[in-house]
C-alpha atoms as a PDB file:
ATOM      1  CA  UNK A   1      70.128  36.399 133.387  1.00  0.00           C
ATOM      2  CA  UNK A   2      71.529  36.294 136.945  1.00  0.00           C
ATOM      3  CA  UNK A   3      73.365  32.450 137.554  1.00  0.00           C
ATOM      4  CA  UNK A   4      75.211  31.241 140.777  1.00  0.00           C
ATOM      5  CA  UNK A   5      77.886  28.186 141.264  1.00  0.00           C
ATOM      6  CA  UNK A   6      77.400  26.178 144.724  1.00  0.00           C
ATOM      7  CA  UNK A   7      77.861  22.848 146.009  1.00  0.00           C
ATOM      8  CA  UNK A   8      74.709  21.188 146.505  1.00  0.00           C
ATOM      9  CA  UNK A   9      76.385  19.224 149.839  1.00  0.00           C
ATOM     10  CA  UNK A  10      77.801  22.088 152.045  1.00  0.00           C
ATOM     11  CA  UNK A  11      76.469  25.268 150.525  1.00  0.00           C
ATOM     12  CA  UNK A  12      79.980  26.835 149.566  1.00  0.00           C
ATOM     13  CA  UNK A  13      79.916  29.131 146.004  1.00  0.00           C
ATOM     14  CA  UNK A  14      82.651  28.587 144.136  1.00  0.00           C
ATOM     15  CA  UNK A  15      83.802  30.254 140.710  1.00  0.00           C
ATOM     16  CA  UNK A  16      83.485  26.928 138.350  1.00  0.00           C
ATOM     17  CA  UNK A  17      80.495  24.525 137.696  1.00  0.00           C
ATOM     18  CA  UNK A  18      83.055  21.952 137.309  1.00  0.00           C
ATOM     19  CA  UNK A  19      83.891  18.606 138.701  1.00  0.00           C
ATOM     20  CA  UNK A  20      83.282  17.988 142.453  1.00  0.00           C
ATOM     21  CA  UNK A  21      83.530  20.464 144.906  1.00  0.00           C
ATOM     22  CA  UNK A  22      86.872  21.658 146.088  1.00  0.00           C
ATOM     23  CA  UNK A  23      85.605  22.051 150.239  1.00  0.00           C
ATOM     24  CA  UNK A  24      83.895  18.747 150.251  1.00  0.00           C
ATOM     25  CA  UNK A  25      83.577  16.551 147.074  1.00  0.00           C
ATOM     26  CA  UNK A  26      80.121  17.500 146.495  1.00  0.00           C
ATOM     27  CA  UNK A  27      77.712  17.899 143.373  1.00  0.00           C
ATOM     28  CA  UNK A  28      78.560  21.084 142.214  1.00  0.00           C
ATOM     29  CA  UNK A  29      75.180  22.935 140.853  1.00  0.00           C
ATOM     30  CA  UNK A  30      74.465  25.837 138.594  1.00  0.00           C
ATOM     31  CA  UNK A  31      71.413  27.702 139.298  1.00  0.00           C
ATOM     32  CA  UNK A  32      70.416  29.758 136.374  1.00  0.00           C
ATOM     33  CA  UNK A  33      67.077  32.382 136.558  1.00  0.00           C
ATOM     34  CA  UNK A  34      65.421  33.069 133.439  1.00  0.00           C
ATOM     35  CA  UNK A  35      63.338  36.296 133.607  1.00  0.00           C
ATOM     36  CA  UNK A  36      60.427  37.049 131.270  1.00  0.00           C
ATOM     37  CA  UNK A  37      59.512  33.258 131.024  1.00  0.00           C
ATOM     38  CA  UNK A  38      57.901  32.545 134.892  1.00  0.00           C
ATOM     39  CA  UNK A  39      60.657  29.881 135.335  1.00  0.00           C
ATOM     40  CA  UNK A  40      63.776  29.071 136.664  1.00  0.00           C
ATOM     41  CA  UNK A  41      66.053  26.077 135.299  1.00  0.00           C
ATOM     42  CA  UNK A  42      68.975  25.060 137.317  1.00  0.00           C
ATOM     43  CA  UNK A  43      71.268  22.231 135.141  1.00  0.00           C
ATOM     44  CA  UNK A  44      73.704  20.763 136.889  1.00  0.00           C
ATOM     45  CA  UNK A  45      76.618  18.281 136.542  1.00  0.00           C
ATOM     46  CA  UNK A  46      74.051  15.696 134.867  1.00  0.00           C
ATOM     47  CA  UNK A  47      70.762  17.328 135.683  1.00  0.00           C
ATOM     48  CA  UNK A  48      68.550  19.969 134.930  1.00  0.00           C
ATOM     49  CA  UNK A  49      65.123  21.721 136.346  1.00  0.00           C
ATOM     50  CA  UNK A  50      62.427  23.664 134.829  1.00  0.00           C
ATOM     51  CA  UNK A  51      59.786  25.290 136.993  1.00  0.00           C
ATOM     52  CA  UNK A  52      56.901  26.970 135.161  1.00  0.00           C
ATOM     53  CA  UNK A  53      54.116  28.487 136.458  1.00  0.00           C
ATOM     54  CA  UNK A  54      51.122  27.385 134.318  1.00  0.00           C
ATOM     55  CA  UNK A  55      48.819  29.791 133.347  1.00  0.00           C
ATOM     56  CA  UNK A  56      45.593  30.810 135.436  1.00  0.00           C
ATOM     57  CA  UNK A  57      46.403  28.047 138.342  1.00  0.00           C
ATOM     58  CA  UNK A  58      48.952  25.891 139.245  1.00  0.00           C
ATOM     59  CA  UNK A  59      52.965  24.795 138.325  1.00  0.00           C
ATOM     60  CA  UNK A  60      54.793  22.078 136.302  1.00  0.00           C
ATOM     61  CA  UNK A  61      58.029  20.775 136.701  1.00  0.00           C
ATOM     62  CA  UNK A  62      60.599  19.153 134.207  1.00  0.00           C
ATOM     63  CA  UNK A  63      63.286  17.359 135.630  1.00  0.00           C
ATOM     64  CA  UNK A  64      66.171  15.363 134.402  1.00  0.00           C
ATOM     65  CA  UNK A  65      67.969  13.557 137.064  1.00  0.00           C
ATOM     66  CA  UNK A  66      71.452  13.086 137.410  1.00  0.00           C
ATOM     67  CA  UNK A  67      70.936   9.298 136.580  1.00  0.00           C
ATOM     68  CA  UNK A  68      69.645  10.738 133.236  1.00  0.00           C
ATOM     69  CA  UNK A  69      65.831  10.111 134.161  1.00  0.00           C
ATOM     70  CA  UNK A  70      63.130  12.732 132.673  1.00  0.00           C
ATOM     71  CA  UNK A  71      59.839  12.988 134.566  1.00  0.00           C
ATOM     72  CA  UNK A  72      57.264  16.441 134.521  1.00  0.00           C
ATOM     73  CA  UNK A  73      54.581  17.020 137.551  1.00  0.00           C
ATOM     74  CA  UNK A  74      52.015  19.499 137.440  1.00  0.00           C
ATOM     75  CA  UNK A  75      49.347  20.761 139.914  1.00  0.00           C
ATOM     76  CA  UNK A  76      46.948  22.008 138.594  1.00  0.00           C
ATOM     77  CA  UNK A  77      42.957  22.827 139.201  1.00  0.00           C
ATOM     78  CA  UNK A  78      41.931  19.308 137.978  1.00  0.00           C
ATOM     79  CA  UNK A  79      44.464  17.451 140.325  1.00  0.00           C
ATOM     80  CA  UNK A  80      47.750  16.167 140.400  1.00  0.00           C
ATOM     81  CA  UNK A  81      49.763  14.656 136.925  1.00  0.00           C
ATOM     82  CA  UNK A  82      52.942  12.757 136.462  1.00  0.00           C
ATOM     83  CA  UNK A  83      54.746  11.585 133.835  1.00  0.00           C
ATOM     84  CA  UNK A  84      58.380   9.700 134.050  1.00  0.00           C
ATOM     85  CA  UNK A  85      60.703   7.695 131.765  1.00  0.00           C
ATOM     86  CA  UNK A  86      63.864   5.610 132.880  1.00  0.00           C
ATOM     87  CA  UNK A  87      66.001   4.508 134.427  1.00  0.00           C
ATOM     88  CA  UNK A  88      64.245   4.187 137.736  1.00  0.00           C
ATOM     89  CA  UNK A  89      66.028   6.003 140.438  1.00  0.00           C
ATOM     90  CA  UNK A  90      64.513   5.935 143.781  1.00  0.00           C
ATOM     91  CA  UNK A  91      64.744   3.951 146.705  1.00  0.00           C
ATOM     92  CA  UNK A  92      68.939   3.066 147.106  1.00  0.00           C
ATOM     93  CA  UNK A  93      69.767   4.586 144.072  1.00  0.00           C
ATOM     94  CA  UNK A  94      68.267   8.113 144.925  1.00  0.00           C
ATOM     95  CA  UNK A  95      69.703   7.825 148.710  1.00  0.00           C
ATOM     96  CA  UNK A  96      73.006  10.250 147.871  1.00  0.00           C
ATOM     97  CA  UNK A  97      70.861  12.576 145.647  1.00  0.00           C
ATOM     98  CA  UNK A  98      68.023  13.362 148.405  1.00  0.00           C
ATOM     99  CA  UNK A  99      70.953  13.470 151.340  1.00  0.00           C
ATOM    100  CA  UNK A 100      73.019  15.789 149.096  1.00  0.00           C
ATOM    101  CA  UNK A 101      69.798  18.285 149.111  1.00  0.00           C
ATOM    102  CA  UNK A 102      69.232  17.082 152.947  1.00  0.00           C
ATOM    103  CA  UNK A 103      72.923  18.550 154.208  1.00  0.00           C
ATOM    104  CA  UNK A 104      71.979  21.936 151.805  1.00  0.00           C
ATOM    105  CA  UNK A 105      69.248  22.762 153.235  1.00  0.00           C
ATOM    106  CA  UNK A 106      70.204  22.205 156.738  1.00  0.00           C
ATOM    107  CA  UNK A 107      73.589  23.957 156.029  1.00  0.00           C
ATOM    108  CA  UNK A 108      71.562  27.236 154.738  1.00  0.00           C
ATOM    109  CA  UNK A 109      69.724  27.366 158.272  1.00  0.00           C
ATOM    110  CA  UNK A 110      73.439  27.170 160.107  1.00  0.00           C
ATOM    111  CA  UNK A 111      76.501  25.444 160.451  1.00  0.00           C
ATOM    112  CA  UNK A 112      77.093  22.182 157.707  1.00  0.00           C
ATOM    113  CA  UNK A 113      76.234  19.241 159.582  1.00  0.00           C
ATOM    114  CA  UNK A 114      78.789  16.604 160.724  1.00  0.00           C
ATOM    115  CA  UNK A 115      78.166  13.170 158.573  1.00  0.00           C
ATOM    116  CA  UNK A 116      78.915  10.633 161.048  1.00  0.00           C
ATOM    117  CA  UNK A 117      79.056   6.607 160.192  1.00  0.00           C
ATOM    118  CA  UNK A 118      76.119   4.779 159.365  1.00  0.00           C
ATOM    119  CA  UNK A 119      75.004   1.298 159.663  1.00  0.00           C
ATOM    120  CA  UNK A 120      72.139   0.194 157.101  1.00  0.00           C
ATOM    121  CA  UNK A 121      71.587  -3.298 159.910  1.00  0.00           C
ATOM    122  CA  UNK A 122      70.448  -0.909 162.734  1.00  0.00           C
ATOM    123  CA  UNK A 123      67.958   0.761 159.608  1.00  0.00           C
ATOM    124  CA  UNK A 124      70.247   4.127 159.036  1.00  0.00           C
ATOM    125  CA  UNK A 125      70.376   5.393 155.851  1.00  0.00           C
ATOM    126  CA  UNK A 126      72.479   7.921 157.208  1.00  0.00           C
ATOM    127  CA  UNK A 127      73.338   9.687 160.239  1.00  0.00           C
ATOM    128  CA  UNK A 128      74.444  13.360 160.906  1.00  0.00           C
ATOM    129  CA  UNK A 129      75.322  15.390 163.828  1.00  0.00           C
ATOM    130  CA  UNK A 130      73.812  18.812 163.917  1.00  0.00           C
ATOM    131  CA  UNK A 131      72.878  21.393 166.844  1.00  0.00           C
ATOM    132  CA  UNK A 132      74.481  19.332 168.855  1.00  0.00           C
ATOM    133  CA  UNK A 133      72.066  16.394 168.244  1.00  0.00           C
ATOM    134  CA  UNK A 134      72.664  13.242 166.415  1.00  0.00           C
ATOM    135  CA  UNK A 135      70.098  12.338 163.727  1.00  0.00           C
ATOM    136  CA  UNK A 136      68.788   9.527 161.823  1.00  0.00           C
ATOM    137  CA  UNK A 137      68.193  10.564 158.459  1.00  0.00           C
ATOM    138  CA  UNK A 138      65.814   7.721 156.547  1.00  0.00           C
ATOM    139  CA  UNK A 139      65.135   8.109 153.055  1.00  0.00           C
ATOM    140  CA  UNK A 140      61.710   6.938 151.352  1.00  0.00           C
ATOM    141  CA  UNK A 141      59.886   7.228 148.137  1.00  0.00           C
ATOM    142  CA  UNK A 142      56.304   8.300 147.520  1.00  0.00           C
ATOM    143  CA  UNK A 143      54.390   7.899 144.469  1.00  0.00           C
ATOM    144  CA  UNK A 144      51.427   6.188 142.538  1.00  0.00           C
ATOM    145  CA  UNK A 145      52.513   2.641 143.615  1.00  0.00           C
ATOM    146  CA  UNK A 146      55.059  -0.196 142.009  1.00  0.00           C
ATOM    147  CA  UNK A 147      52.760  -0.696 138.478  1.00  0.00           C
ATOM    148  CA  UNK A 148      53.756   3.398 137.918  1.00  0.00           C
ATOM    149  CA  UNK A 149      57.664   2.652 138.260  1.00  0.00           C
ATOM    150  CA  UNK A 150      57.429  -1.192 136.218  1.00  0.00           C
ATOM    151  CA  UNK A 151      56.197   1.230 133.592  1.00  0.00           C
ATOM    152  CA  UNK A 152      58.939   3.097 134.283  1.00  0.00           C
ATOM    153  CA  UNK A 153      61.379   0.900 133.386  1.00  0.00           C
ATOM    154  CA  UNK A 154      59.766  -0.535 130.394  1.00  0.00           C
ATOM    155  CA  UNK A 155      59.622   3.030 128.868  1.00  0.00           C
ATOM    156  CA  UNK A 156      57.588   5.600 130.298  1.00  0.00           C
ATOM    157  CA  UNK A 157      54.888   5.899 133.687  1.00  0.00           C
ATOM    158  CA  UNK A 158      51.933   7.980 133.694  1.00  0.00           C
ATOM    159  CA  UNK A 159      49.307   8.559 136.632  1.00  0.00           C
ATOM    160  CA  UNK A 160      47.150  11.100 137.573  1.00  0.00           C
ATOM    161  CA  UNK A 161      44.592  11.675 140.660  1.00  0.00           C
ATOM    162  CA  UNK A 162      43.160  14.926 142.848  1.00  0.00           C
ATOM    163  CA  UNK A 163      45.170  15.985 145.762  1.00  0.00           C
ATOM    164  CA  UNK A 164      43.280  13.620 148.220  1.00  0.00           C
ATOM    165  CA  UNK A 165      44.816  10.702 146.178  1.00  0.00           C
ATOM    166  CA  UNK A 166      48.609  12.277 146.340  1.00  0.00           C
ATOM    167  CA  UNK A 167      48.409  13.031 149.976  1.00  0.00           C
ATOM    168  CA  UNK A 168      47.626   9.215 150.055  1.00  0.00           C
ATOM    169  CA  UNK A 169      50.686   8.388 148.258  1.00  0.00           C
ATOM    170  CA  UNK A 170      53.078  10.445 150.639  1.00  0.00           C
ATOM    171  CA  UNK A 171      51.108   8.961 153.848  1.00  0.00           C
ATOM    172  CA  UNK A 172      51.286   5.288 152.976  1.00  0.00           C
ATOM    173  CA  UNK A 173      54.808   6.187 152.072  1.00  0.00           C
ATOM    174  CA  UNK A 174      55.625   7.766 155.763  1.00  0.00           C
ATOM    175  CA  UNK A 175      53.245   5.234 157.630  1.00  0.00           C
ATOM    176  CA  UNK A 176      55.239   2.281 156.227  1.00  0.00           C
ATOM    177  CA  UNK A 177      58.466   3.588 156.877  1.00  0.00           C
ATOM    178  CA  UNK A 178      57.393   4.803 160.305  1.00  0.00           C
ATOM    179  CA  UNK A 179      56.003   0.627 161.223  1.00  0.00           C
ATOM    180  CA  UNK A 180      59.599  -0.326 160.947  1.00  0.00           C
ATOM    181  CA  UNK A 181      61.165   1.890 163.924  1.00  0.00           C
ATOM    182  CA  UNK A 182      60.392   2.226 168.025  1.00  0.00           C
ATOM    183  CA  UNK A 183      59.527   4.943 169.495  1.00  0.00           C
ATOM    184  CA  UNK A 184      62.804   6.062 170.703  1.00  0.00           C
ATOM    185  CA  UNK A 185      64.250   5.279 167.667  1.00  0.00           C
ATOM    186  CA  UNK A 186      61.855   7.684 165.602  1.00  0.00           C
ATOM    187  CA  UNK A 187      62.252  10.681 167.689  1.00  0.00           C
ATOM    188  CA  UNK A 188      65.787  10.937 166.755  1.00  0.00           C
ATOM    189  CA  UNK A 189      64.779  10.557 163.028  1.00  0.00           C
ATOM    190  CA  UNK A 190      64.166  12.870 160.531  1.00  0.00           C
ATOM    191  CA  UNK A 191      62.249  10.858 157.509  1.00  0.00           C
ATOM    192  CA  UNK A 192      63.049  12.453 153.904  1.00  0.00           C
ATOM    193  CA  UNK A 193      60.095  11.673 151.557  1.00  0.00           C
ATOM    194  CA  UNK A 194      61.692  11.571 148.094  1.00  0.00           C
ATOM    195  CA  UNK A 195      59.583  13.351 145.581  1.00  0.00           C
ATOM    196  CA  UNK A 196      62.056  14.736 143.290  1.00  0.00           C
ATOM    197  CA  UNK A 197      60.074  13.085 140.042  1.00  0.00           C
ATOM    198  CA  UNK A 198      56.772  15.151 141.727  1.00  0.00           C
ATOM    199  CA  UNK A 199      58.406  18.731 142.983  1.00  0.00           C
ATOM    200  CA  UNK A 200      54.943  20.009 142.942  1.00  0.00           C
ATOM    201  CA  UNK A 201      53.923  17.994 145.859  1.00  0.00           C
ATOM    202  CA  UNK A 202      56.274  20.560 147.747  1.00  0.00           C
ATOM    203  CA  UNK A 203      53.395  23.153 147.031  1.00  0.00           C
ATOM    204  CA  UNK A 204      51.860  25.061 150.016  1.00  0.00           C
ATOM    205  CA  UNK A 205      48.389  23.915 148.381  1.00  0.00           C
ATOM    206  CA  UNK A 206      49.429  20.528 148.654  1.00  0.00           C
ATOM    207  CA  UNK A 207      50.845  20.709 152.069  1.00  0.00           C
ATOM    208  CA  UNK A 208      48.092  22.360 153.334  1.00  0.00           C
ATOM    209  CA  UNK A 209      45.741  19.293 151.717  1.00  0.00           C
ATOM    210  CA  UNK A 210      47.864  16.508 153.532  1.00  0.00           C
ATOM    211  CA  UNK A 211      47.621  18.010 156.769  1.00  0.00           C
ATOM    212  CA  UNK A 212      43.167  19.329 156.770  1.00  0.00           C
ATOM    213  CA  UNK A 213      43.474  14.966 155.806  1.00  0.00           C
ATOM    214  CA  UNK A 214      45.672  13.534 157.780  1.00  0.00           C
ATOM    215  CA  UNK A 215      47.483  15.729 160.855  1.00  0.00           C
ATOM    216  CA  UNK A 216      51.205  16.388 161.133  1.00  0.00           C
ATOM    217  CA  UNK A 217      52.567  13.147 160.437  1.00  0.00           C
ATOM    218  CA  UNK A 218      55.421  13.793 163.737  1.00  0.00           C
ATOM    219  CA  UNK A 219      52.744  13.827 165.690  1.00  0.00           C
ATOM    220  CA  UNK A 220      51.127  10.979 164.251  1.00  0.00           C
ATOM    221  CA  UNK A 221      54.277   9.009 163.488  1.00  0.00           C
ATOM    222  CA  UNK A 222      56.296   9.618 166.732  1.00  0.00           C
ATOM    223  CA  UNK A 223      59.262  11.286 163.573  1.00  0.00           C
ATOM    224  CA  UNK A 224      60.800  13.814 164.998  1.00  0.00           C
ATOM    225  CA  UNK A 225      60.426  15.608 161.081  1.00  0.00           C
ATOM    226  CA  UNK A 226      59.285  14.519 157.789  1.00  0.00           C
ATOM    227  CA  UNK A 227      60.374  16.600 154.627  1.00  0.00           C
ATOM    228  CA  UNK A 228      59.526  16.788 151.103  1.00  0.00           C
ATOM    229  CA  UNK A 229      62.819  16.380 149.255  1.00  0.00           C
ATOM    230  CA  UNK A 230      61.764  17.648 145.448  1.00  0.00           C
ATOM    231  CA  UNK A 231      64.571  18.094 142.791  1.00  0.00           C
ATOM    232  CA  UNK A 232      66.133  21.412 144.164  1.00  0.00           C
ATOM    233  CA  UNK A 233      65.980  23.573 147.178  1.00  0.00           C
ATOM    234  CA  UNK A 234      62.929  25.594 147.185  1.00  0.00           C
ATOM    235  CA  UNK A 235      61.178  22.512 146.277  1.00  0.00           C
ATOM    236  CA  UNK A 236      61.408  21.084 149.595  1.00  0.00           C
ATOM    237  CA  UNK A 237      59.094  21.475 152.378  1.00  0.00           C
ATOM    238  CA  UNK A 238      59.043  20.304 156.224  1.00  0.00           C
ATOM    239  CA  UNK A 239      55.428  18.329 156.437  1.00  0.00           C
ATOM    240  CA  UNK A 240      54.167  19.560 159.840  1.00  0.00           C
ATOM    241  CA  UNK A 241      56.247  20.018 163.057  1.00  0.00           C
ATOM    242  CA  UNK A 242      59.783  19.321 162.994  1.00  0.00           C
ATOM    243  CA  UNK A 243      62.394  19.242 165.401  1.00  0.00           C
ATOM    244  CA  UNK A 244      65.065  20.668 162.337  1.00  0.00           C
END
């Protein structure tokens, strides 16, 4: 069993999967592969992920949040299923989780980004300078719809649909977001559609579905990117073009 220690914010391993880390303040994560099993786990601080490949076609993913939330998505043949049980943490509450994986991924590709001030009146959820560019970052949720996440929070939310029905969650998600902004605004923006309670909709099967549907939602949108932001790194995926 082969593990690694790194900071989810800027990248940097460190010897300890304890408290924040040292460089930056950062969640520090523990990313543990299992081999024999077809799945990797990676608990962190207050979180874990599961990632199985499910026999003959498709994946499933158990997740516990940081928050302490529990959901599994799988992709499979017959469609697209979700399952999730409190607390409900999306929209504000799962801003710093999806930037966290945001400055990661960006900081893999080259040097950490700079996190510059942000004002939520002009619409920023946060801003960061990077190749020499400032960016918006905006942060949205996708998913079955506001009955899924009542249900949620009284318990436990269940949906289910084929892939033509999830791409229609993540569009509606991104077309919403996109009404709010100008044109000059979104061009500067990269949009970060939180599916961390459905990794699977990070799958190349599912990407491929949203675009034959709908186009690459930059072009459509005026964004200058739109990612997938699932529950750890390789469980995020740029939706089209992007300028990042």
């Amino acid at each position: 069993m082969n593990s690694t220690i790194r900071c989810k914010r800027c990248g940097a391993s460190l010897e300890e999967a304890i408290g924040p880390c040292s460089h930056c303040g950062g969640e520090v994560e523990l990313a543990v592969l299992l081999t024999g099993v077809g799945a990797t786990a990676q608990p962190g601080r207050l979180g874990a992920v599961s990632d199985e490949l499910v026999r003959g076609d498709g994946d499933r993913i158990r997740y516990v949040a940081p928050s302490g939330a529990r959901s599994e998505s799988a992709l499979t043949g017959d469609g697209v299923r979700l399952h999730a049980e409190p607390p409900v943490d999306i929209g504000t509450r799962g801003e710093p989780r999806v930037f966290d994986r945001l400055v990661a991924l960006l900081s893999a590709r080259g040097p950490a980004p700079d996190v510059l001030p942000a004002s939520d009146r002009d619409g920023e959820d946060r801003v960061i300078r990077y190749g020499g560019e400032t960016i918006t970052i905006q942060i949205v949720s996708a998913g079955p719809g506001p009955e899924f996440w009542r249900d949620v929070a009284r318990g436990s939310g269940q949906a289910q649909g084929n892939l033509d029905v999830a791409a229609a969650w993540v569009h509606d998600a991104i077309a919403d977001k996109a009404g709010m902004y100008t044109t000059p605004q979104k061009g500067s923006m990269l949009l970060a559609v939180d599916v961390s309670h459905m990794g699977v909709l990070s799958s190349t099967t599912f990407v491929a579905t949203y675009i034959q549907t709908y186009g690459d939602p930059a072009a459509e949108s005026g964004l200058g990117a739109v990612w997938l932001v699932g529950p750890t790194d390789n469980r995020c995926a740029r939706l089209g073009t992007s300028r990042w």
